[in-house]
C-alpha atoms as a PDB file:
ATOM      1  CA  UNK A   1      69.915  -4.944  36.884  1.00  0.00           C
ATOM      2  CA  UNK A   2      68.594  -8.135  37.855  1.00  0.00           C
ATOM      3  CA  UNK A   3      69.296 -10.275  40.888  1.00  0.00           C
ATOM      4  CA  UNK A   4      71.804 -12.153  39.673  1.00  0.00           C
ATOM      5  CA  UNK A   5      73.818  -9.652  38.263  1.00  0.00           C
ATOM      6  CA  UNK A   6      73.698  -8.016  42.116  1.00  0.00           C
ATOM      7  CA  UNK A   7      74.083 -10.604  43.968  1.00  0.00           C
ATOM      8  CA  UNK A   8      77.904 -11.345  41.494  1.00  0.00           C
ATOM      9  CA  UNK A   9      78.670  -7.120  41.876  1.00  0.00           C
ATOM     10  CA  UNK A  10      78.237  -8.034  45.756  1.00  0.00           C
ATOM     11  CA  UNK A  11      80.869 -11.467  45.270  1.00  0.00           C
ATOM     12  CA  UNK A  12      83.762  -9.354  43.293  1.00  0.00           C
ATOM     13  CA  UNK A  13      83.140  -6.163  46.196  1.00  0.00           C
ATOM     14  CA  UNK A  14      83.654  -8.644  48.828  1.00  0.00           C
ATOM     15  CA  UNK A  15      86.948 -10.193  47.158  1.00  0.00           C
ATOM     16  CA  UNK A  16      88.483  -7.078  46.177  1.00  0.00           C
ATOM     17  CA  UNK A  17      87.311  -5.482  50.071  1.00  0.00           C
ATOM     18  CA  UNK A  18      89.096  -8.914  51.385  1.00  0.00           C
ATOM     19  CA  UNK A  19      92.207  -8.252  49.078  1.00  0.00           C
ATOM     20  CA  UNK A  20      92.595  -4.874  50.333  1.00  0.00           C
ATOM     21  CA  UNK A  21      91.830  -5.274  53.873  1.00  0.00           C
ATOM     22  CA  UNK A  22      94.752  -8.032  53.856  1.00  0.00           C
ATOM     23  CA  UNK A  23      97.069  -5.880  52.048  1.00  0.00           C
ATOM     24  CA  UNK A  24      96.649  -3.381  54.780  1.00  0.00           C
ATOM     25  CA  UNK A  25      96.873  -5.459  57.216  1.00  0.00           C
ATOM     26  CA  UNK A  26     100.469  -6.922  55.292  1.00  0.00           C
ATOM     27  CA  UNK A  27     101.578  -3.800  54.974  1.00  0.00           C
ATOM     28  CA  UNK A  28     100.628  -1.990  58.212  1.00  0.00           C
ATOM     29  CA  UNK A  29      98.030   0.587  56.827  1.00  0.00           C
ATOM     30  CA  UNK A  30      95.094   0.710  58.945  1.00  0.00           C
ATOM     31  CA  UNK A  31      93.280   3.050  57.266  1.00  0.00           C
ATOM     32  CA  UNK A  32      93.722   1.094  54.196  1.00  0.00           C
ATOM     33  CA  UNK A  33      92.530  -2.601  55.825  1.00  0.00           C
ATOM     34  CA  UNK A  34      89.475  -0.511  57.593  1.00  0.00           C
ATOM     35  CA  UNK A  35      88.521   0.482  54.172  1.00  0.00           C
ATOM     36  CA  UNK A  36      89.040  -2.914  52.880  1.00  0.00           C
ATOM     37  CA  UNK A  37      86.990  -4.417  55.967  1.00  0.00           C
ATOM     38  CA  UNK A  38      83.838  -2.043  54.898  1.00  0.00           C
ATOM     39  CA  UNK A  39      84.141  -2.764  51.485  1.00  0.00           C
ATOM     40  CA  UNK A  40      84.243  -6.710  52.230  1.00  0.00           C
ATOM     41  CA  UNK A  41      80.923  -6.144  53.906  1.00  0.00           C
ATOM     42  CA  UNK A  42      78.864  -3.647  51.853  1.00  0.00           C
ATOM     43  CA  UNK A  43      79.395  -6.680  49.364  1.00  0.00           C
ATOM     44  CA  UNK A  44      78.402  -8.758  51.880  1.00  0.00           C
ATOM     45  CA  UNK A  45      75.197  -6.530  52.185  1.00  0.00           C
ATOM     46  CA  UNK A  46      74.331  -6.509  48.838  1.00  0.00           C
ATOM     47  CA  UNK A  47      74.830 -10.607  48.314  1.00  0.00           C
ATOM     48  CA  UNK A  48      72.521 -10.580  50.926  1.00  0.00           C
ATOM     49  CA  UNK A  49      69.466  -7.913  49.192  1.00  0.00           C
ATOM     50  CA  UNK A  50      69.817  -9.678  46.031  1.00  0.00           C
ATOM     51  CA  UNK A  51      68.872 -12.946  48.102  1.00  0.00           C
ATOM     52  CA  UNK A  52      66.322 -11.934  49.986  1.00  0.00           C
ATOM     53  CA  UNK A  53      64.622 -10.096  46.734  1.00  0.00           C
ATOM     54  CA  UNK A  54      64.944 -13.538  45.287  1.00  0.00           C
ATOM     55  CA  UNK A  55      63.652 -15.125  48.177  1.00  0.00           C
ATOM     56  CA  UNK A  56      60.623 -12.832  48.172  1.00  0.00           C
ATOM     57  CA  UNK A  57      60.020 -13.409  44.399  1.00  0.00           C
ATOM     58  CA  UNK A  58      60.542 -17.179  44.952  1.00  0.00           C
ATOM     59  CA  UNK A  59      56.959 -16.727  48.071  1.00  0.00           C
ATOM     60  CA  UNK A  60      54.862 -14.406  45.710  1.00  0.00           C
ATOM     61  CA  UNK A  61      55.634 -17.181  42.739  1.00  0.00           C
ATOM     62  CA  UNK A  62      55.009 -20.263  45.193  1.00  0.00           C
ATOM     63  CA  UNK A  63      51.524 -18.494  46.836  1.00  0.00           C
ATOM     64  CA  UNK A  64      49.960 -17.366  42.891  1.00  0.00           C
ATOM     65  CA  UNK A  65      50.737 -20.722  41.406  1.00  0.00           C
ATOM     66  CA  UNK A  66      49.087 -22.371  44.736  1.00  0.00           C
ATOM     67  CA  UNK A  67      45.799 -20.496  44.025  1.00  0.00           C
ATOM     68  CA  UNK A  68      45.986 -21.051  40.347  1.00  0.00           C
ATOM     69  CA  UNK A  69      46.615 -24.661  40.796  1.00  0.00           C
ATOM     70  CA  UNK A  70      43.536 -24.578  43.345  1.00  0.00           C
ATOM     71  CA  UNK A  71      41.250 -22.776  41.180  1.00  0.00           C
ATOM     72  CA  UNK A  72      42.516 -24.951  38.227  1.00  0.00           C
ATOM     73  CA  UNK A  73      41.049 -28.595  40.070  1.00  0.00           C
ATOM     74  CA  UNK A  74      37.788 -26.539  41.454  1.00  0.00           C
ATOM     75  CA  UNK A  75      36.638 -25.090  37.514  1.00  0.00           C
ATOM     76  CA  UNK A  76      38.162 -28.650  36.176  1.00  0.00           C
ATOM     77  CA  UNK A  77      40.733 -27.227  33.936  1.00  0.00           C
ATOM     78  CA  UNK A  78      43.828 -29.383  33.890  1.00  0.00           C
ATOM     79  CA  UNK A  79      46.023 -27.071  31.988  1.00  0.00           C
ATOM     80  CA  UNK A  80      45.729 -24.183  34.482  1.00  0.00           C
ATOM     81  CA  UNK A  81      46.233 -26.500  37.527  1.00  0.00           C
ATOM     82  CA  UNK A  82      49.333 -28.012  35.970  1.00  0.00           C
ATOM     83  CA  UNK A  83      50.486 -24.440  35.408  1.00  0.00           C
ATOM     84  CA  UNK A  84      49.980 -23.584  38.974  1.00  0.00           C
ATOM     85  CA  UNK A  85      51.567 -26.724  40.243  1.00  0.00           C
ATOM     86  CA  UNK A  86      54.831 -25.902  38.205  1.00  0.00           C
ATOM     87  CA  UNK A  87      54.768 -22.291  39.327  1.00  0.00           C
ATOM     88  CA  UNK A  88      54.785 -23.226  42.322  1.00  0.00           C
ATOM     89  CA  UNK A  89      57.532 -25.768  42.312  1.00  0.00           C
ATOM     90  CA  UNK A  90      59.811 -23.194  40.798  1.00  0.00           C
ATOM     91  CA  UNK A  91      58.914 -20.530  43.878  1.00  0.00           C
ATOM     92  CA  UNK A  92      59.824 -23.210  46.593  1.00  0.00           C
ATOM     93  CA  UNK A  93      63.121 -23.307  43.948  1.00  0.00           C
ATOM     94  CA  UNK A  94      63.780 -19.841  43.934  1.00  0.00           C
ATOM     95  CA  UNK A  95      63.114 -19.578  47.694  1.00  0.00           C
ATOM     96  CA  UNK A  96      65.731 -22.796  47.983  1.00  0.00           C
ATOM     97  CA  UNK A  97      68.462 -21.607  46.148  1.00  0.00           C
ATOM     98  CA  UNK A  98      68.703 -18.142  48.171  1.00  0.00           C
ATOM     99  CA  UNK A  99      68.914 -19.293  51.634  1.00  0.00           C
ATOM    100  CA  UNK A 100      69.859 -15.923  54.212  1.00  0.00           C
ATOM    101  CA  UNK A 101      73.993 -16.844  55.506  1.00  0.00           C
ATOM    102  CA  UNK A 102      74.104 -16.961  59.015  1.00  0.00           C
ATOM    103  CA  UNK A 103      77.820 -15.395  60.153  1.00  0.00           C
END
């Protein structure tokens, strides 16, 4: 399953936690909106592993294509640092576009 695919399982267990916790709550169940309330945050939880798995791809991408890109301008070959340089640009992405959520 890949990252993506966690990180929207973790979006729809939050909403449906958030729908039952407030149904609970309408209703007067506690035991229902506690179970709702953990729900909503093991979604939570697993938005945020799907992130930081991303965020660790996005460093491992960003530090390769840095060294390929540097070994690229010392052997002369234009190709490979070009190669680096994008691979590297789309790690600093990746590492962008999954930023931890402060609560």
């Amino acid at each position: 399953m890949s990252n993506a695919s966690k990180r929207g399982e973790g979006v729809a267990e939050e909403i449906g936690g958030k729908v039952k916790k407030n149904v609970g709550k309408l209703i007067g169940n506690e035991r229902m909106q506690a179970a709702g309330e953990a729900k909503e945050l093991k979604g939570r939880g697993k938005q945020e592993a799907a992130k930081a798995a991303e965020r660790t791809k996005g460093k491992v991408e960003k530090v390769t294509g840095a060294i390929e890109n540097r070994v690229g301008a010392l052997v002369g070959n234009k190709e490979m640092q070009a190669g680096g340089k994008a691979k590297e640009i789309r790690g600093e992405g990746r590492q962008r576009a999954n930023p931890p959520t402060r609560h």
